[in-house]
N, C-alpha and C. Protein backbone atom coordinates (compact mmCIF):
# COMPACT_ATOMS: atom_id res chain seq x y z
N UNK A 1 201.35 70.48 144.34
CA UNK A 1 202.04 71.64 144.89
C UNK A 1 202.14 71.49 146.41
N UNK A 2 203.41 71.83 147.07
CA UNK A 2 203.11 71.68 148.33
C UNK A 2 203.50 72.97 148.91
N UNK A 3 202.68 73.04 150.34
CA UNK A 3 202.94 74.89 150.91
C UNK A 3 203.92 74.38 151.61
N UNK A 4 204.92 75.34 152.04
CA UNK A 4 205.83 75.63 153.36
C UNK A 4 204.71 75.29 154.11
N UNK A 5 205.64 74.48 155.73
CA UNK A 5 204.56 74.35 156.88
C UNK A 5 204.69 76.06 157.53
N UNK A 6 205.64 76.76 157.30
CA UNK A 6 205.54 78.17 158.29
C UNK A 6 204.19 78.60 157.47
N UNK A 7 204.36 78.68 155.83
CA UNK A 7 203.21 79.76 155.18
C UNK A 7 201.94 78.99 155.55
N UNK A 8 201.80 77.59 156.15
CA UNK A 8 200.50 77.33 156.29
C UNK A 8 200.22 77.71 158.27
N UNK A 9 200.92 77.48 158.94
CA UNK A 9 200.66 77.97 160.17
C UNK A 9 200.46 79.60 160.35
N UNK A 10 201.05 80.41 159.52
CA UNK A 10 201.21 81.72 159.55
C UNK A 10 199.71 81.85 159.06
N UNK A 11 199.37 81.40 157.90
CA UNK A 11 198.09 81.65 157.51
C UNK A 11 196.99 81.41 158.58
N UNK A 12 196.90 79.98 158.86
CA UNK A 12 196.20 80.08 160.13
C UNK A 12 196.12 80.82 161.40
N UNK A 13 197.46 81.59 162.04
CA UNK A 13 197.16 82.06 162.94
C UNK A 13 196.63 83.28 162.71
N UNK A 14 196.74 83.89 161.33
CA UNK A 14 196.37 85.47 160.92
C UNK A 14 195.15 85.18 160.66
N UNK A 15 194.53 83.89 160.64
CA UNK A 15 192.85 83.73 160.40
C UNK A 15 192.29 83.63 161.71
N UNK A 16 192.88 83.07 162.65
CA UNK A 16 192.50 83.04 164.17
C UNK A 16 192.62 84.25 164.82
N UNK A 17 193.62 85.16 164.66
CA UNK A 17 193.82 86.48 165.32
C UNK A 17 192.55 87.52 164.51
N UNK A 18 192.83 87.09 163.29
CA UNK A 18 191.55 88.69 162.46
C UNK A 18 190.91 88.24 163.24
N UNK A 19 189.74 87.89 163.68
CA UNK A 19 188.55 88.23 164.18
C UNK A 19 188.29 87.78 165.47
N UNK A 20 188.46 87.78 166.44
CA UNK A 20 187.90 87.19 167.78
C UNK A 20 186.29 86.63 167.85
N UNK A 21 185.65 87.40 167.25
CA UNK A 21 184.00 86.92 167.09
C UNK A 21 183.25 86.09 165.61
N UNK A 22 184.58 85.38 165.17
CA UNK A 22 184.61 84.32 164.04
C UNK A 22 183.85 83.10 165.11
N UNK A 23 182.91 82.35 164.58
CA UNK A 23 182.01 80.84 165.12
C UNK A 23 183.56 80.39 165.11
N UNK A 24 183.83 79.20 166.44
CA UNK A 24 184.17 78.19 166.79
C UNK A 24 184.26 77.34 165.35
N UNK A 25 185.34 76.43 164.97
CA UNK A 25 184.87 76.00 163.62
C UNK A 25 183.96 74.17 164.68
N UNK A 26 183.38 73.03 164.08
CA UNK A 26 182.90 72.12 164.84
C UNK A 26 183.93 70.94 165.22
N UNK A 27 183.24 70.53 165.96
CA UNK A 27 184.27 69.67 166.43
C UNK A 27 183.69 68.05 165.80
N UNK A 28 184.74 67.11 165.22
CA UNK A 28 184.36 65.92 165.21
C UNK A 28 184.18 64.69 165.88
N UNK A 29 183.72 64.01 165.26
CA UNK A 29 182.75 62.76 166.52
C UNK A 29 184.16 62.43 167.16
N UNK A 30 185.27 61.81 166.52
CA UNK A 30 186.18 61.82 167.50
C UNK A 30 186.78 62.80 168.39
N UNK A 31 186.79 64.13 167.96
CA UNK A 31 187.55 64.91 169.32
C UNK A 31 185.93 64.93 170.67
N UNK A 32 184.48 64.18 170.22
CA UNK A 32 184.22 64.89 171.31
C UNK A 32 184.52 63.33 172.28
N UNK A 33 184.61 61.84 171.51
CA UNK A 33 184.95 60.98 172.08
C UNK A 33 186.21 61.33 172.81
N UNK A 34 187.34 61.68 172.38
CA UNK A 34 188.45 62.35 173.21
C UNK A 34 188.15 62.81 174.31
N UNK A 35 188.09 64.50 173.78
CA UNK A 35 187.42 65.26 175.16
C UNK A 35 186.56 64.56 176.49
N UNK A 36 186.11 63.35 176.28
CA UNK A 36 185.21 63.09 177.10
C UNK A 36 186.29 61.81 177.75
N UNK A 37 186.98 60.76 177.20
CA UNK A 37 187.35 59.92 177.39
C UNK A 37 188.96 60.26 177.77
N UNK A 38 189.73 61.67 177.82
CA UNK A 38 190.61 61.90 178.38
C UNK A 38 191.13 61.74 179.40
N UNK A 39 190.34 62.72 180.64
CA UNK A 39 190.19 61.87 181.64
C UNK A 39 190.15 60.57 182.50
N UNK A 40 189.41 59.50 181.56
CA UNK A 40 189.35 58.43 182.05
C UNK A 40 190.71 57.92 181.91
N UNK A 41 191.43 57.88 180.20
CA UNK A 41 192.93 57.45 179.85
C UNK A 41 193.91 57.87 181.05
N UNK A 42 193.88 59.01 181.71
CA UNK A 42 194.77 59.63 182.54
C UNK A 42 194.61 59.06 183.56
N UNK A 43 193.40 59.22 184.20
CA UNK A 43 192.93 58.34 185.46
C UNK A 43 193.89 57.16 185.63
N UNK A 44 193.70 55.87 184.37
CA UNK A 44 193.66 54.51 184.57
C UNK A 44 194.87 54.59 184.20
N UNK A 45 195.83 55.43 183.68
CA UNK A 45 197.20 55.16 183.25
C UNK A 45 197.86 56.45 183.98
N UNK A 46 198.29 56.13 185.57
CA UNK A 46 199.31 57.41 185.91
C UNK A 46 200.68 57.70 185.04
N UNK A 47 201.27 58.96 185.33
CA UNK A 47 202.29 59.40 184.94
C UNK A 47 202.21 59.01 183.07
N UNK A 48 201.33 59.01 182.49
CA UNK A 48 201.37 58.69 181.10
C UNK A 48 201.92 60.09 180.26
N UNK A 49 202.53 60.19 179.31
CA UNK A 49 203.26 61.00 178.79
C UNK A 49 202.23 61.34 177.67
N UNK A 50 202.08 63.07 177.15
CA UNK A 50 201.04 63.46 176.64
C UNK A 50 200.91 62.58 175.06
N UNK A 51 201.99 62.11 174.33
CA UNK A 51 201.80 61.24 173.57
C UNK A 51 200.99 59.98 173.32
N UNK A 52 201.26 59.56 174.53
CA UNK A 52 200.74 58.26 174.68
C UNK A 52 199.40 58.62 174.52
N UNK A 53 198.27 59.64 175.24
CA UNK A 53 197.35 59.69 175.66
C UNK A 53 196.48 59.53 174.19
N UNK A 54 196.92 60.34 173.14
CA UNK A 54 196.76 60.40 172.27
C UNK A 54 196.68 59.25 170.94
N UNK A 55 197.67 58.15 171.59
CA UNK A 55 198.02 56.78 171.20
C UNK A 55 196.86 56.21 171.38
N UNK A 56 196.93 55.79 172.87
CA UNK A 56 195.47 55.04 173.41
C UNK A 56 193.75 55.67 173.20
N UNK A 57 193.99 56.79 172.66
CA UNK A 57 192.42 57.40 172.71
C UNK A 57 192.04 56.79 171.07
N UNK A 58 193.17 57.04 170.42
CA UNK A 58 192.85 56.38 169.16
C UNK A 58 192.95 55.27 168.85
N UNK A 59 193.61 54.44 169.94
CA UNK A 59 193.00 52.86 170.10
C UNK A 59 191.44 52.75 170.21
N UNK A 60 190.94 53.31 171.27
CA UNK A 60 189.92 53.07 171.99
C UNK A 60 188.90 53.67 170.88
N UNK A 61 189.23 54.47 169.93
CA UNK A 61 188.55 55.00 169.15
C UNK A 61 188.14 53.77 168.15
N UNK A 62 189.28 53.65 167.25
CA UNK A 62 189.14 52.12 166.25
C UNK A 62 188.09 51.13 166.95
N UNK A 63 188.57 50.51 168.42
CA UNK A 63 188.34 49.57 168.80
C UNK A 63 186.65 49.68 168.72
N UNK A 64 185.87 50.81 168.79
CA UNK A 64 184.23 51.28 169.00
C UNK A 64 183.71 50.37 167.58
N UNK A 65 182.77 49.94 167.99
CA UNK A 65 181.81 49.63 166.98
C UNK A 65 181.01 50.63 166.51
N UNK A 66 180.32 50.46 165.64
CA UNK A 66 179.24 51.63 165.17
C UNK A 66 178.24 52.16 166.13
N UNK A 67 177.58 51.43 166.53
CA UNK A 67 176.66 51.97 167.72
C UNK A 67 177.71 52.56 168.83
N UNK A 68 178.79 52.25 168.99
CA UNK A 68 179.49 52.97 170.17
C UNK A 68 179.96 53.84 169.39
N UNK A 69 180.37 54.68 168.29
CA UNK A 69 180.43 55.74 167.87
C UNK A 69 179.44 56.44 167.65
N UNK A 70 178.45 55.99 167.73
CA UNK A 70 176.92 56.79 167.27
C UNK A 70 176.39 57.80 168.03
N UNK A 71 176.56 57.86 169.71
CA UNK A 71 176.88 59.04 170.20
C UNK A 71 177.42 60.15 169.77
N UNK A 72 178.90 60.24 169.36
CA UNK A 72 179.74 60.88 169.24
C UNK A 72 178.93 61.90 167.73
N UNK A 73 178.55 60.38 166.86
CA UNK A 73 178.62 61.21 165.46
C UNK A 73 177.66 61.54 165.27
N UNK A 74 176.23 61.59 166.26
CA UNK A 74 175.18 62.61 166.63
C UNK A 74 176.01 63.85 167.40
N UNK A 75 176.85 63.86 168.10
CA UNK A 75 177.58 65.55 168.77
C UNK A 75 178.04 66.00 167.72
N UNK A 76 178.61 65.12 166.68
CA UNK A 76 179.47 66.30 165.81
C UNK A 76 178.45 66.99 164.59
N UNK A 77 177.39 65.92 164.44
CA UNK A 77 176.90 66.89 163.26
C UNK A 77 175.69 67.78 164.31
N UNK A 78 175.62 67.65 165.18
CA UNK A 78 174.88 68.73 165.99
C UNK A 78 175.61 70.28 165.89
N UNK A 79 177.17 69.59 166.17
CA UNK A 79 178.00 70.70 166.29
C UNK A 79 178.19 71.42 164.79
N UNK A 80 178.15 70.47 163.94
CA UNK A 80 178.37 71.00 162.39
C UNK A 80 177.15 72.10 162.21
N UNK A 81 175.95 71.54 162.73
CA UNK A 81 174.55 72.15 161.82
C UNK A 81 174.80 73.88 162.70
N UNK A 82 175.27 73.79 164.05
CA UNK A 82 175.10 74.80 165.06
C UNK A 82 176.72 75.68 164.44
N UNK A 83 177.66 75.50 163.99
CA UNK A 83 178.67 75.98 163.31
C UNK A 83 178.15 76.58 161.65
N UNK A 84 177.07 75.82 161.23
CA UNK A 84 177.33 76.14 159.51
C UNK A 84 176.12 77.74 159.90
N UNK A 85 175.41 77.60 161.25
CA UNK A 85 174.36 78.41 161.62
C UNK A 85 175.18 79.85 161.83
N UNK A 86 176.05 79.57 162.96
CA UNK A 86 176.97 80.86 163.33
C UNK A 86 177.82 81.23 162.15
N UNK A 87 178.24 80.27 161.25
CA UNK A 87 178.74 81.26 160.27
C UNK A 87 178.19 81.99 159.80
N UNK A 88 176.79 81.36 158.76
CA UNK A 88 175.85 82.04 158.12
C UNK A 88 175.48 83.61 158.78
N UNK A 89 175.12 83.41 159.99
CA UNK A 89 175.08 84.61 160.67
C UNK A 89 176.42 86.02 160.63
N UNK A 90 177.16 85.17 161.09
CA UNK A 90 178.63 85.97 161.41
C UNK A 90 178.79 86.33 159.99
N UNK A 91 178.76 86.16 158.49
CA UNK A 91 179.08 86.44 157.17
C UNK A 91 178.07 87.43 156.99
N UNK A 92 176.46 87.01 157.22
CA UNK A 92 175.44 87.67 156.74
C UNK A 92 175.75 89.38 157.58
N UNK A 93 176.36 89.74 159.00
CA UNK A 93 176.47 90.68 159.78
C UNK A 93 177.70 91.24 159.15
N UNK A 94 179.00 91.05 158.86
CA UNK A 94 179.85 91.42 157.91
C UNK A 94 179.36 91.75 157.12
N UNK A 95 179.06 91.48 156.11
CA UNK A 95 178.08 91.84 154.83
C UNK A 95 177.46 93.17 155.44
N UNK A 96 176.54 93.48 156.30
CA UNK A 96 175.71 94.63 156.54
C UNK A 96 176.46 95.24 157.10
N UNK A 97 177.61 94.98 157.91
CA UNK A 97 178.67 96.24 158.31
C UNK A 97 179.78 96.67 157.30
N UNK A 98 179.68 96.34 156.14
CA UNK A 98 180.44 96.64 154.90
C UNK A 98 179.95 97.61 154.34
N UNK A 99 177.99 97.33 154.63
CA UNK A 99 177.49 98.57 153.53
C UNK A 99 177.15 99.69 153.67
């Protein structure tokens, strides 16, 4: 089955707008390699077009060996365990403002 892309963006933004005090969902080992290695891509490549940046980060991503991802994929399940925490919370407080 496939959704319309509007009924799947629509859905998402009506899940982002309900609640303002919904947990952050986590971020993965690659976006925090991104986030961190953005900068540098921009730095070393002026005038680069926002595509590209995105090109080369996921070069630089592949190109990592395991130990050079191993940083990253200690941040993300840090970020996972600290996300599955704030939900639990944020559901369990719903729940008691329901009853």
């Amino acid at each position: 089955m496939v959704i319309p892309f509007q009924l799947v963006m629509t859905t998402r933004l009506l899940t982002t707008l309900a609640d303002p005090n919904a947990p952050k969902r986590s971020l993965s080992a690659y976006m925090f390699f991104a986030n961190e290695q953005r900068d540098i891509v921009r730095s070393e490549n002026p005038g680069i077009q926002f595509g590209e940046i995105g090109k080369l980060l996921g070069e630089k991503w592949k190109a990592l060996d395991a130990e050079g991802k191993s940083p990253y994929e200690s941040k993300a399940e840090e970020d996972k365990k600290r996300y599955e925490l704030e939900k639990a919370e944020y559901f369990k407080k719903q729940h008691e403002e329901e009853e």
